[in-house]
Each structure stands twice: as C-alpha cells, then as structure tokens.
N, C-alpha and C. Protein backbone atom coordinates (compact mmCIF):
# COMPACT_ATOMS: atom_id res chain seq x y z
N UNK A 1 0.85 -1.18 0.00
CA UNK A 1 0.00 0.00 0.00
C UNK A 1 0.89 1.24 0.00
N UNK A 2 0.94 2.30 -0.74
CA UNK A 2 1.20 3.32 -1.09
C UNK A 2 0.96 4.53 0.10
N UNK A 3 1.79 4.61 1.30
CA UNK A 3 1.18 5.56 2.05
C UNK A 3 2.18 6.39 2.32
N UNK A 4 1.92 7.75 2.37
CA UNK A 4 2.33 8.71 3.31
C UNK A 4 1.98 9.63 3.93
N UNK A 5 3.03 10.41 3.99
CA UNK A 5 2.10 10.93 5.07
C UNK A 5 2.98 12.58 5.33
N UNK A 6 2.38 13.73 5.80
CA UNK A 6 2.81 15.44 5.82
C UNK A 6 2.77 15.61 7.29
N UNK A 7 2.55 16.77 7.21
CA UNK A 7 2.85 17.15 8.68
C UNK A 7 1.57 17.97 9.30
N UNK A 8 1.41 18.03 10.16
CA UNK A 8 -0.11 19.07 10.75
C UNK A 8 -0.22 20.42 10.54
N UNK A 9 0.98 21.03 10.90
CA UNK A 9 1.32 22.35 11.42
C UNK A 9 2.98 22.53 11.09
N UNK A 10 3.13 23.91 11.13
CA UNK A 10 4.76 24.17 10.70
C UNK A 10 4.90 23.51 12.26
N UNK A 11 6.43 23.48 12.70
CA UNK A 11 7.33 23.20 13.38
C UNK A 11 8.55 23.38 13.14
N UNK A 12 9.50 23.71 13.80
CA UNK A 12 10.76 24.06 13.84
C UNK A 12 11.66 23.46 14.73
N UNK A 13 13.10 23.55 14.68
CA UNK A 13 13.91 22.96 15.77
C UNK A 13 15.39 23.78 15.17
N UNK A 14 16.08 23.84 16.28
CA UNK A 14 17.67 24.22 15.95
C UNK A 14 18.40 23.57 16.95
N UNK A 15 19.79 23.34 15.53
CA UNK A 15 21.18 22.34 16.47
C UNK A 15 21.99 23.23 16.55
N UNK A 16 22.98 23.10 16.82
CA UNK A 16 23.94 23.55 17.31
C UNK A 16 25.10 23.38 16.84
N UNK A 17 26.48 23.07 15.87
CA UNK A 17 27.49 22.55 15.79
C UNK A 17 28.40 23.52 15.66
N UNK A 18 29.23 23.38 16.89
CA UNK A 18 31.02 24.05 16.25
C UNK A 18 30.33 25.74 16.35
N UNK A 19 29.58 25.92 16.74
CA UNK A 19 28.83 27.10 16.99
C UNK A 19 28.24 27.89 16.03
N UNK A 20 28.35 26.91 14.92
CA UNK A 20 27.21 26.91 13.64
C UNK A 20 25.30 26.91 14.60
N UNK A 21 24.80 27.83 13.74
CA UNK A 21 23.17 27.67 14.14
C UNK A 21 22.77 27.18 12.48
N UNK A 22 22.05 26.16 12.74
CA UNK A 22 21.05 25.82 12.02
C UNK A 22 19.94 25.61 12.82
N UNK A 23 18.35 26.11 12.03
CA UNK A 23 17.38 26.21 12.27
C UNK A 23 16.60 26.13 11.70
N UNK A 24 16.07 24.35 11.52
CA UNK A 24 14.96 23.59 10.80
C UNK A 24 13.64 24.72 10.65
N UNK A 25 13.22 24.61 9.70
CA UNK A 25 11.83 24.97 9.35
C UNK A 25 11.38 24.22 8.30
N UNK A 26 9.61 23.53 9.30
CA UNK A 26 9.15 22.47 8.02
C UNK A 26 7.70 23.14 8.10
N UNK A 27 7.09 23.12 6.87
CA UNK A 27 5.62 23.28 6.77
C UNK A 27 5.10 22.64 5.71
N UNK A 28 4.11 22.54 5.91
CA UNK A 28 3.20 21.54 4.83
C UNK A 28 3.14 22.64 3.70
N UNK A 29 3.07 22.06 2.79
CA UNK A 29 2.32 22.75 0.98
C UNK A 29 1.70 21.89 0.22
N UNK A 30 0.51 22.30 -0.17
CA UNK A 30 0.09 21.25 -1.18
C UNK A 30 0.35 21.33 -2.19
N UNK A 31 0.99 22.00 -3.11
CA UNK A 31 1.73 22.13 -4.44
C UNK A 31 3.14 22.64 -4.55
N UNK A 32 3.74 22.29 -5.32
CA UNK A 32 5.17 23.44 -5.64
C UNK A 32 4.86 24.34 -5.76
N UNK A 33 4.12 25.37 -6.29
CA UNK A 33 3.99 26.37 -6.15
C UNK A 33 3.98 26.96 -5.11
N UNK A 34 3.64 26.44 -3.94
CA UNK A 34 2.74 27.02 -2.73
C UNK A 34 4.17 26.47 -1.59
N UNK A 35 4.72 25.35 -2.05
CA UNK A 35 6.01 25.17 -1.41
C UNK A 35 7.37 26.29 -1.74
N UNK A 36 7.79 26.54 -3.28
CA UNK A 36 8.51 27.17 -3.31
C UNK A 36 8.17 29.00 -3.20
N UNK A 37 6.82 29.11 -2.86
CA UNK A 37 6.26 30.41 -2.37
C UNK A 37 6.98 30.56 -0.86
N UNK A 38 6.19 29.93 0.07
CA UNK A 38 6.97 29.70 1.59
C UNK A 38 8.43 29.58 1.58
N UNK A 39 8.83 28.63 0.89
CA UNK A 39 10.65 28.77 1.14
C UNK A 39 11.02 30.29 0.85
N UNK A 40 10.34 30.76 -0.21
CA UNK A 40 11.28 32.29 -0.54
C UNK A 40 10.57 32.88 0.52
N UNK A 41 9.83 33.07 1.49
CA UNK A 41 9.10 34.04 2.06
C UNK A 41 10.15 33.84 3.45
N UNK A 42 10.57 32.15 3.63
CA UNK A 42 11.35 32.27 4.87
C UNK A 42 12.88 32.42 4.39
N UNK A 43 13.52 32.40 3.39
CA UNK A 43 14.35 32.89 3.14
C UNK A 43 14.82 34.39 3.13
N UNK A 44 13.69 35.11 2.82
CA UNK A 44 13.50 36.34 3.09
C UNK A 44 13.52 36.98 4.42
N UNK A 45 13.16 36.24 5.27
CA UNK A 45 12.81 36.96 6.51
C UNK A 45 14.07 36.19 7.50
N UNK A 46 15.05 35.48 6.65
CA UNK A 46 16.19 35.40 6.88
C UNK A 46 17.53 35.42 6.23
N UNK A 47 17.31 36.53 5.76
CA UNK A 47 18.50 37.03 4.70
C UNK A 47 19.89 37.49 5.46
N UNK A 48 19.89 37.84 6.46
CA UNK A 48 20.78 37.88 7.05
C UNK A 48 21.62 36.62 7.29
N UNK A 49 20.78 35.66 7.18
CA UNK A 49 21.77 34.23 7.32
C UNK A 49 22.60 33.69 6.05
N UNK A 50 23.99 33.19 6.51
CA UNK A 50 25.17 32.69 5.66
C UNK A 50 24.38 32.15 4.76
N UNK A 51 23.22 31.17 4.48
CA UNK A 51 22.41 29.65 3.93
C UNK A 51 21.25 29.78 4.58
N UNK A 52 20.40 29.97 2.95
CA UNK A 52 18.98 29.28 3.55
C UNK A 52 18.75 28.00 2.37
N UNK A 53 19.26 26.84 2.90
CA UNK A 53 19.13 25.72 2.39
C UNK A 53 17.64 24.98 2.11
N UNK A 54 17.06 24.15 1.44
CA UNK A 54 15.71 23.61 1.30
C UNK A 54 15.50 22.11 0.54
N UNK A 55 14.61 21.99 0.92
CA UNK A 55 13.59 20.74 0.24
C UNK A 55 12.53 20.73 0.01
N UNK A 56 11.76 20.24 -0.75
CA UNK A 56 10.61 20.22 -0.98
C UNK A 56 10.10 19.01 -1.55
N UNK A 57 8.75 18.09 -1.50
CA UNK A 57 7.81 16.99 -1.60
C UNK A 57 6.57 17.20 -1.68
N UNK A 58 6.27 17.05 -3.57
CA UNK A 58 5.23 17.07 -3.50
C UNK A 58 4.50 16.50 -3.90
N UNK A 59 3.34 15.49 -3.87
CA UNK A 59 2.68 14.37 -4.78
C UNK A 59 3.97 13.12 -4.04
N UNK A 60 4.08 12.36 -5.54
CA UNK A 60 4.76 11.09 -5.63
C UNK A 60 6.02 11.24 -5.96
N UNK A 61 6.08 12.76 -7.11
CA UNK A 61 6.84 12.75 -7.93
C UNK A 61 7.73 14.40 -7.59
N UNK A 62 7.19 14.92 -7.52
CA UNK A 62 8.13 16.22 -7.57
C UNK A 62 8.66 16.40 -5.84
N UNK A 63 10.17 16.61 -6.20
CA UNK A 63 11.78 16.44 -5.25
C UNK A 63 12.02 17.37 -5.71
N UNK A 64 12.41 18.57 -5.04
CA UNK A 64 13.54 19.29 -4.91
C UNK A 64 14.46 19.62 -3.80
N UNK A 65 15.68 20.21 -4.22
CA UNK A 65 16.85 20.68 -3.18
C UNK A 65 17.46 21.99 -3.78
N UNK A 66 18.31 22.48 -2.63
CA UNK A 66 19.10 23.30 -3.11
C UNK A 66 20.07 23.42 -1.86
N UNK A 67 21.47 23.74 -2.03
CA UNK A 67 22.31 23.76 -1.27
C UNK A 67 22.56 25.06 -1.03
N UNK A 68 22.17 26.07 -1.97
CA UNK A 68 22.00 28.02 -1.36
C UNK A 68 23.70 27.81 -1.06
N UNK A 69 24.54 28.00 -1.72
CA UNK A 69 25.95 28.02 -1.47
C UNK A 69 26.80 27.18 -1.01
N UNK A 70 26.35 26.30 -0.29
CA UNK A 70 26.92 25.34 0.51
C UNK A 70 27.62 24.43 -0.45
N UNK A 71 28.50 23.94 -0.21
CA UNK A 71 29.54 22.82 -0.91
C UNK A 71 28.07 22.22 -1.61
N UNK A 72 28.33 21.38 -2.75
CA UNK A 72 27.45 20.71 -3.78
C UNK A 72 27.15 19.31 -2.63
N UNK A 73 25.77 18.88 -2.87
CA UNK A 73 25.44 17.80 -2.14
C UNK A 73 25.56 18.17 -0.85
N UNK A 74 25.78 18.80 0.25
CA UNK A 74 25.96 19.39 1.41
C UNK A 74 24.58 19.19 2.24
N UNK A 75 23.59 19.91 1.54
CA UNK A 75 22.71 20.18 2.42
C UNK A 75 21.36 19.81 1.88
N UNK A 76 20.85 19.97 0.70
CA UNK A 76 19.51 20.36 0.05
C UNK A 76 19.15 18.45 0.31
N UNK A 77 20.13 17.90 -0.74
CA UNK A 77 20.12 16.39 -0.56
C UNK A 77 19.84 15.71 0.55
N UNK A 78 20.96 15.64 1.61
CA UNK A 78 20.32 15.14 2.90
C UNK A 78 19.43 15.38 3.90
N UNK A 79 18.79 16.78 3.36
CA UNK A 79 17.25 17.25 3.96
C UNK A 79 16.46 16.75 3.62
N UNK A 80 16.80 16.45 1.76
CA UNK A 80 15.52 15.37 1.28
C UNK A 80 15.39 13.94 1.74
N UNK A 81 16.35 13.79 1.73
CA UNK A 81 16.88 12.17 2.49
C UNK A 81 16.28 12.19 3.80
N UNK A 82 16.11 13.38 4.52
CA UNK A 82 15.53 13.13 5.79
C UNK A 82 13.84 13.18 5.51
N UNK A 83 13.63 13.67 4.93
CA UNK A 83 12.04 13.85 4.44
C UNK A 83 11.73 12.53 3.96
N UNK A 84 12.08 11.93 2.69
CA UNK A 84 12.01 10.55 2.25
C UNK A 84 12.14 9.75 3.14
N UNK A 85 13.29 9.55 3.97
CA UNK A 85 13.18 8.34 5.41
C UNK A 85 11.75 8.07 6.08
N UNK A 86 10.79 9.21 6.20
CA UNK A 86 9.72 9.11 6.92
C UNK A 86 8.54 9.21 5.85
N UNK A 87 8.97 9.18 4.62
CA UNK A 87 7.68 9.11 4.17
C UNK A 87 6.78 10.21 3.93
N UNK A 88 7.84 11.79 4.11
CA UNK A 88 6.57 12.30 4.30
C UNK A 88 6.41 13.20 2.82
N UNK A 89 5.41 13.89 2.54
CA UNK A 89 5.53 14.80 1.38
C UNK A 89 4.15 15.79 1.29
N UNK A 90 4.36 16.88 0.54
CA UNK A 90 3.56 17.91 0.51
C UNK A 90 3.89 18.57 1.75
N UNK A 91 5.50 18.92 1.95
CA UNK A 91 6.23 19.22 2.74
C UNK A 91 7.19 20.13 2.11
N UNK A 92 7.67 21.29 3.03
CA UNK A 92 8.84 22.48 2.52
C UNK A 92 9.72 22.06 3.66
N UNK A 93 10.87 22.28 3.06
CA UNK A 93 12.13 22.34 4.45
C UNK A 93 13.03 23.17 4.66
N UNK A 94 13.46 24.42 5.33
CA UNK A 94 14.44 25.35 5.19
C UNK A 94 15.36 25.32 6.20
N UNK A 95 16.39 25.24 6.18
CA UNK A 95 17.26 24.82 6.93
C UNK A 95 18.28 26.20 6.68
N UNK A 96 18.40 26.84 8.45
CA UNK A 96 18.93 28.01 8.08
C UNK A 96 20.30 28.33 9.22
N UNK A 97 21.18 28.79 8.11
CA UNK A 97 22.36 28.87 8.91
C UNK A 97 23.23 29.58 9.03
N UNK A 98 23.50 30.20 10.59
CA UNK A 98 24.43 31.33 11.08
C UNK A 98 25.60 30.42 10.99
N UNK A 99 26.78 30.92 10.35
CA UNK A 99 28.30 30.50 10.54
C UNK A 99 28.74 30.78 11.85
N UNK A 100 29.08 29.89 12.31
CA UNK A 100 29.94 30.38 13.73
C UNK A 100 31.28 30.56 13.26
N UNK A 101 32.44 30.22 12.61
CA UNK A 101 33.35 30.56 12.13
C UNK A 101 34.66 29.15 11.85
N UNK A 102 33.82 28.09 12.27
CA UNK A 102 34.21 26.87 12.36
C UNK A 102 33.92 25.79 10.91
N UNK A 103 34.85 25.85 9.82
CA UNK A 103 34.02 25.11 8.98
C UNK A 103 33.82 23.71 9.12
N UNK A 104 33.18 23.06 8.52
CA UNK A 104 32.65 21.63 8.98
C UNK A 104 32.57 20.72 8.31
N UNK A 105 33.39 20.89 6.92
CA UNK A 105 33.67 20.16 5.83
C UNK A 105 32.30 19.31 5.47
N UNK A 106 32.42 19.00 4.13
CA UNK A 106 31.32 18.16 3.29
C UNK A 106 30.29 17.77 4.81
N UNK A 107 31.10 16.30 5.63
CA UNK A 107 30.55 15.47 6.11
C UNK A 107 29.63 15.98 7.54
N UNK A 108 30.36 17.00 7.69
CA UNK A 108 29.82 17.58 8.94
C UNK A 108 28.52 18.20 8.51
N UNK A 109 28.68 19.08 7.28
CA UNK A 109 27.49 19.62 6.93
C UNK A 109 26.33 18.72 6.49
N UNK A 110 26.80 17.40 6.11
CA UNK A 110 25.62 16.88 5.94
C UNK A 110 24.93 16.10 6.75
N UNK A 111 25.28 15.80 8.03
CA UNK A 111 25.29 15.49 9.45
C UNK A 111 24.36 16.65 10.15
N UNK A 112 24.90 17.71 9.82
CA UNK A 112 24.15 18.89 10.60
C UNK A 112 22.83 18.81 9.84
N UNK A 113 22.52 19.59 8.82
CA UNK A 113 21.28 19.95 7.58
C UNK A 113 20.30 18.64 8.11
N UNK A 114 20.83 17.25 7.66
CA UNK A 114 19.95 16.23 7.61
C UNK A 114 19.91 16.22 9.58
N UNK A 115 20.55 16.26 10.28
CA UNK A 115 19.82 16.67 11.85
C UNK A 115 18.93 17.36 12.08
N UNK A 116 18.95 18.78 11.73
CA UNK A 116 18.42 19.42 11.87
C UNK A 116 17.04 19.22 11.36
N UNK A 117 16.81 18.61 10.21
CA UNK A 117 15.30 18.12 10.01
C UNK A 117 15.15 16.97 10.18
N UNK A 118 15.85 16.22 10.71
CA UNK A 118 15.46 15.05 11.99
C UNK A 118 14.85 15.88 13.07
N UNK A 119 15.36 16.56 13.89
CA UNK A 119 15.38 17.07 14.76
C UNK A 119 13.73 17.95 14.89
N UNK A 120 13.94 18.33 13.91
CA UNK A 120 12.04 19.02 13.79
C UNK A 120 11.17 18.05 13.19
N UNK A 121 11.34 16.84 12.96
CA UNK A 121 10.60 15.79 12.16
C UNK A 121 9.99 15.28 13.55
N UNK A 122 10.85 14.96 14.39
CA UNK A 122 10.94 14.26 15.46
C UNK A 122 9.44 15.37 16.70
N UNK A 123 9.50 16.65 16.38
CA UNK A 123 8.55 17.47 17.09
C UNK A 123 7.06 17.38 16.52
N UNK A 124 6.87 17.04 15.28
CA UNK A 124 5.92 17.33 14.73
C UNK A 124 5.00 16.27 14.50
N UNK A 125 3.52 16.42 14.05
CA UNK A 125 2.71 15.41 14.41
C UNK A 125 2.16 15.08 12.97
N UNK A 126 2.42 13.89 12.52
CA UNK A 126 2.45 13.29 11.23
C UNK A 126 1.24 12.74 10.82
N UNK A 127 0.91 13.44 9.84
CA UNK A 127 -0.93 12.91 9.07
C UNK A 127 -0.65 11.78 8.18
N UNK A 128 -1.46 10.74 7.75
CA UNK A 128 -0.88 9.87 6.51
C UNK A 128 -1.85 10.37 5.66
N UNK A 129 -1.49 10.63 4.34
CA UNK A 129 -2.45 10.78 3.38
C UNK A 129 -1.91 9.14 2.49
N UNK A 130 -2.58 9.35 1.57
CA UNK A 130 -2.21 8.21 0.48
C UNK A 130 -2.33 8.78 -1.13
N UNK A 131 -1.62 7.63 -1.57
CA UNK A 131 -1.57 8.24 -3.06
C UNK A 131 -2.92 8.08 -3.84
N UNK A 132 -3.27 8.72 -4.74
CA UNK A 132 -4.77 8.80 -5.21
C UNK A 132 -4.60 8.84 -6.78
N UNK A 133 -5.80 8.08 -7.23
CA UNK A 133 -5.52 8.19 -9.01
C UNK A 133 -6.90 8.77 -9.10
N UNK A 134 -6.70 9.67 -10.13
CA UNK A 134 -8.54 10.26 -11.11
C UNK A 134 -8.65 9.68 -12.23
N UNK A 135 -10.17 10.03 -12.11
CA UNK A 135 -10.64 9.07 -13.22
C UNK A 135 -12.00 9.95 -13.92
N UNK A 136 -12.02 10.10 -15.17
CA UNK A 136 -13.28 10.77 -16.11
C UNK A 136 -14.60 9.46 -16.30
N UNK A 137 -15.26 9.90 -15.80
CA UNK A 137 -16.58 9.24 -15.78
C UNK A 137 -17.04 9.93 -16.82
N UNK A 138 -17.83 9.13 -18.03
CA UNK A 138 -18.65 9.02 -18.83
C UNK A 138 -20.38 8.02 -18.65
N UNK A 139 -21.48 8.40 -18.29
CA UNK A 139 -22.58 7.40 -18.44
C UNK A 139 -23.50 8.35 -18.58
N UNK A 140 -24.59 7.56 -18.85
CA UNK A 140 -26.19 7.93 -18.90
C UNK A 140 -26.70 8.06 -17.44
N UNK A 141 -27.75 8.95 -17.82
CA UNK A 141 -28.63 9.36 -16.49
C UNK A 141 -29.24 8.26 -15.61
N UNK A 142 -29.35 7.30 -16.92
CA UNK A 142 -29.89 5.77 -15.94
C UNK A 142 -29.42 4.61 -14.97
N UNK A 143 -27.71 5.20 -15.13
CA UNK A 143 -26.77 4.53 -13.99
C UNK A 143 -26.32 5.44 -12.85
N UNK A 144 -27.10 6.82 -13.35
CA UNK A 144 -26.96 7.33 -12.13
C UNK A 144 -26.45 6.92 -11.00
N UNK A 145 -27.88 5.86 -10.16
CA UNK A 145 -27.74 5.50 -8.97
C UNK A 145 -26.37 4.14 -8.59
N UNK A 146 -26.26 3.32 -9.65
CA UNK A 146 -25.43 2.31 -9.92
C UNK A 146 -24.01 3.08 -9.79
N UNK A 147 -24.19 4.01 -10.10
CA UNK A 147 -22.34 5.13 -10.39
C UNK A 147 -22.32 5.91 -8.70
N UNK A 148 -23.22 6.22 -8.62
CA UNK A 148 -23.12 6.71 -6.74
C UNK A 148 -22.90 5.87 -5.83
N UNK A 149 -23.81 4.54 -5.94
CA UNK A 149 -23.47 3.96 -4.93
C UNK A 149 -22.12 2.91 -5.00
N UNK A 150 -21.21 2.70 -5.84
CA UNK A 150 -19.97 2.82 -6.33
C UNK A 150 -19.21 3.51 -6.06
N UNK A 151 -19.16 4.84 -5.92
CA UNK A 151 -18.68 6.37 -5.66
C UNK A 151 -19.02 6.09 -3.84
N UNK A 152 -19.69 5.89 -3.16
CA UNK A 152 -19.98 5.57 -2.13
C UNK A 152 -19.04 4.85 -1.23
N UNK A 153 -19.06 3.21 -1.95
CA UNK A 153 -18.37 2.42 -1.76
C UNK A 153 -16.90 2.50 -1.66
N UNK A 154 -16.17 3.18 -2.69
CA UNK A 154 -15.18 2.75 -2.62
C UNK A 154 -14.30 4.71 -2.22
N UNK A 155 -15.43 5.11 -1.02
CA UNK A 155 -14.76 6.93 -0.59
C UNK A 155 -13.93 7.53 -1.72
N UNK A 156 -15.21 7.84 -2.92
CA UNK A 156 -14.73 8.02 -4.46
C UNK A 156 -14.82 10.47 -3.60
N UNK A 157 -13.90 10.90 -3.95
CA UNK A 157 -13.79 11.95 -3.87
C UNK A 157 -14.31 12.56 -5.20
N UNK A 158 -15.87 13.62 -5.31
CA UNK A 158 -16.33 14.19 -6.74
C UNK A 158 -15.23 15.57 -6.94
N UNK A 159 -14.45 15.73 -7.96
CA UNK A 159 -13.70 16.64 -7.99
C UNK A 159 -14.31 17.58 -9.04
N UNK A 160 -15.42 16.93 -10.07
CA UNK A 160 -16.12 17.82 -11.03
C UNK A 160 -17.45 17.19 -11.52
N UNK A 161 -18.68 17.97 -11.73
CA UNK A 161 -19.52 16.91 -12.13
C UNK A 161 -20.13 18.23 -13.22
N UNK A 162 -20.54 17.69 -14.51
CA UNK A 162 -20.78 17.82 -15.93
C UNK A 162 -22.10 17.27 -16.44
N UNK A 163 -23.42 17.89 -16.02
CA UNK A 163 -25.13 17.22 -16.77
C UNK A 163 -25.22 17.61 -18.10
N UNK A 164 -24.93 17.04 -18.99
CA UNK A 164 -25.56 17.71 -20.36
C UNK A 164 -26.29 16.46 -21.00
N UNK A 165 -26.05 15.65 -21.81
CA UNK A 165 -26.63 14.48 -22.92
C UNK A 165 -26.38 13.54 -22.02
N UNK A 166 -25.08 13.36 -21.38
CA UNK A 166 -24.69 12.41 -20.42
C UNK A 166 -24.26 13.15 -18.84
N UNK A 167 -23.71 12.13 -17.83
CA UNK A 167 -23.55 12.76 -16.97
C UNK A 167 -21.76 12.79 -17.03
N UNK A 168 -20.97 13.44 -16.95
CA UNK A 168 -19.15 13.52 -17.09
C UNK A 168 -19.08 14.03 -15.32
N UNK A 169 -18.01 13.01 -14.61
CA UNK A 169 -17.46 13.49 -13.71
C UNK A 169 -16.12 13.17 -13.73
N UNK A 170 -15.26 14.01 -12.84
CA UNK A 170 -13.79 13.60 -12.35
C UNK A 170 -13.97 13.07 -11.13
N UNK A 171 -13.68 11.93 -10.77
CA UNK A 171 -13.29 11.39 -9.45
C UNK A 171 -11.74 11.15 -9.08
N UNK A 172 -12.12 11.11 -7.93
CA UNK A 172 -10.48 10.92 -7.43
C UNK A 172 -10.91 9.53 -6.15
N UNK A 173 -9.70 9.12 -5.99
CA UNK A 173 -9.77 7.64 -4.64
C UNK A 173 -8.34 6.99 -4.71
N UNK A 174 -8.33 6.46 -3.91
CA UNK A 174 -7.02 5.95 -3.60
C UNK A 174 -6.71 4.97 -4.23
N UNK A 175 -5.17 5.22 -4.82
CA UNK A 175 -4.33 4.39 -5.78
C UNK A 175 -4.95 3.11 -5.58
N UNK A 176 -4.19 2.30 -4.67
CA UNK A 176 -4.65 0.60 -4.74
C UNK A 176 -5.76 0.03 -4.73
N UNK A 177 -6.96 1.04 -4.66
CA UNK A 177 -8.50 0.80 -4.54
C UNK A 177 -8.92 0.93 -6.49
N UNK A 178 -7.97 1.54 -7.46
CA UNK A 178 -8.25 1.80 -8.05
C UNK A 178 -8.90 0.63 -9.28
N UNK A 179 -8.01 -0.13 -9.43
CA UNK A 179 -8.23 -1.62 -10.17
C UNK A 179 -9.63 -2.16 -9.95
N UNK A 180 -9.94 -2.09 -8.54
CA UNK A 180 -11.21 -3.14 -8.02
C UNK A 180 -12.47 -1.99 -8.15
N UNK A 181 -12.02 -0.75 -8.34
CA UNK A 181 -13.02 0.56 -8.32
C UNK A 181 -13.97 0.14 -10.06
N UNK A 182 -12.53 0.18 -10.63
CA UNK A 182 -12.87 -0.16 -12.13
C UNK A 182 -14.00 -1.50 -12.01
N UNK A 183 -13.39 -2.31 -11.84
CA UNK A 183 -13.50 -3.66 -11.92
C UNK A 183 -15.17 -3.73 -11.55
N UNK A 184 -15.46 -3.09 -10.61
CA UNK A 184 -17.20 -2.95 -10.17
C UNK A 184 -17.48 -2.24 -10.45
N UNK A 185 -17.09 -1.31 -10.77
CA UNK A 185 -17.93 -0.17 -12.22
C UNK A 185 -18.56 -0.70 -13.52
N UNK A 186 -17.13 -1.96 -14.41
CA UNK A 186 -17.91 -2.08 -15.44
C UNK A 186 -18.63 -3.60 -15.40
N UNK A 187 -18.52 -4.61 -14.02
CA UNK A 187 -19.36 -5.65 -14.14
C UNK A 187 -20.90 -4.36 -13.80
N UNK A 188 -21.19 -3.83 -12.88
CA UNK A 188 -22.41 -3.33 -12.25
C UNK A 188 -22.96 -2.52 -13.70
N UNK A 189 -22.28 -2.17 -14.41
CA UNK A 189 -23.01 -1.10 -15.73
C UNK A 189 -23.03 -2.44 -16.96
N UNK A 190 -22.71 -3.47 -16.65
CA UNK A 190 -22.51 -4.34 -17.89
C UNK A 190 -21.70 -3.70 -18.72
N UNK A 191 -20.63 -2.57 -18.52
CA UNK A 191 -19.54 -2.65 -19.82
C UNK A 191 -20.25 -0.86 -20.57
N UNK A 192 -21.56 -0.60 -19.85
CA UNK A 192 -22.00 0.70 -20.44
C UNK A 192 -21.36 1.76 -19.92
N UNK A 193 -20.33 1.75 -19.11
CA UNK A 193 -20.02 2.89 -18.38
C UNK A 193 -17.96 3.22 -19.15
N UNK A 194 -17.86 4.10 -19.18
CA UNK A 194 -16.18 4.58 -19.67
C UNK A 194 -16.13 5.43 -18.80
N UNK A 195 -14.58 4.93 -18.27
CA UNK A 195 -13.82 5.34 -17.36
C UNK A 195 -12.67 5.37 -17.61
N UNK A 196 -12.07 6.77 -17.80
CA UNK A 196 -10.70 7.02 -18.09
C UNK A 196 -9.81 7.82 -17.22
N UNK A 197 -8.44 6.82 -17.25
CA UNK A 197 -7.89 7.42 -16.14
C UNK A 197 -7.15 8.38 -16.74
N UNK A 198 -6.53 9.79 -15.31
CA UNK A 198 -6.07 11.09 -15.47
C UNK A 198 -4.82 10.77 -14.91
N UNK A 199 -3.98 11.62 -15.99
CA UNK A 199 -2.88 11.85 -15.29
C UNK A 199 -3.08 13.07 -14.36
C-alpha cells in the first residue's frame, strides 16, 4: 500500500554545531507552487543568514533541493533524504544557517542539515495521506444511482460533475482501490459505463 504521510502544522527545531546555528523549518504545501512560495518568504525573513538551504515533496513525484551556497550535495540532498526516510511529502524544508566561524567540511554539513530536520521531524505530528488516481466518468442518467453507490463504496472523492446528454465526472480515490473501483464499475453497468484514467 502506497502511504504517506505530511505534517499538521509548521514546526521548527535548531542544532547547534562548532557554533554553527542551524534552524529547521518544516511546513506543509500542497503544491510546488505554494512550497517554493513559503521557502522564498522564509528565506526572506532570513536574509541575514550565511544559507537558507531547502527541500521540498510534493505528490509522488516532484523532489527538490538546493544547497544556497553550501559545498554541492551538502545540504539540500540530505534534507531530502531526511524527508524521504519518513515518508513524508507535501512538505517544505528550510534549513537556516548562522556561521559560527568553524568550517565543517562536506561530512559535517551533511550530518548537521539532515539533523536538523530530523530534529524538527521528530517534534511534529504526522498525518498519513495516500496516493490517489482520477478518473473521467462518462454514463447515462440511468446509472446514475449504480455510479453513486460505487462512488460511495469505494470513498470516491467528486472533484467535477458535468449534466448535459450524459452525466461527465472527475473522481479521485485511492491508488490501490483503483483496479477493483474499475473492476465494479464495469461488471455493475454491464460494460455501459467509460472510465478514463487522469494523469
């Protein structure tokens, strides 16, 4: 089963090394857009800092990093690595850092970054969502009730619904439910119903 899972609420945490400050910041986003909105907004309101390092998770598929100056692979990477360990996504990560004057080579920095969002992973209270596939409904008015109580069954989410000659909806439901969703859609319509899946 396909699960993961975001976070409730922002949360934060800061370590300490060699008298380096880093200072985790995680918040939920439900899109890249809305993730790489927040990272620049807390980057901003910490511009004074050496590094504002990040990650971001969103869906299944979209990963990002950035190391914001830091040696290559340093920081952005093993923030994501800390995000991926738990599964979580539709998640921002900014990881922000005062130089104390001590450098900390490659290994240290990536020890610190990926701590530091351990460290606030570890505070925060973890939702599971799951992965979800859509699907374009095509039928007649007369399976109406046969297409709802289907939609019923299997906690079909209506994301659009379309009355004209026929009835057109977008549904959405969870990935591994999806096969057996089909599967009693077209025994219950005898084969009258089209259902196409969305990317």
């Amino acid at each position: 089963m396909s699960q993961f899972y975001t976070i409730a609420s922002v949360c934060a945490s800061e370590l300490r090394v060699k008298d380096s400050r880093f200072i985790a910041w995680l918040t939920p986003a439900a899109t890249r857009e809305q993730a790489e909105e927040l990272i620049a907004e807390r980057s901003r309101q910490f511009h004074d800092a050496r590094h504002n390092c990040y990650a971001l998770r969103v869906g299944c598929l979209i990963a990002l990093a950035s190391d914001a100056q830091e040696p290559s692979g340093s920081a952005g990477r093993p923030m994501l690595q800390a995000l991926e360990s738990h599964q979580l996504t539709n998640i921002a990560a900014v990881v922000t850092r005062y130089f104390g004057g001590t450098k900390l080579g490659v290994g240290g920095l990536m020890r610190a970054y990926s701590g530091a969002v351990q460290a606030a992973i570890a505070q925060a209270t973890l939702l599971p969502i799951f992965a979800t596939r859509r699907f374009e409904l095509h039928y007649a008015y007369q399976l109406s009730g046969i297409v709802d109580r289907v939609l019923h069954q299997f906690d079909a989410e209506i994301i659009e619904s379309e009355f004209g000659i026929e009835v057109n909806r977008v549904i959405e439901i969870r990935a591994e439910r999806a096969p057996e969703f089909n599967l009693v859609l077209n025994e219950l319509s005898a084969g009258r119903l089209q259902s196409k899946p969305l990317e």
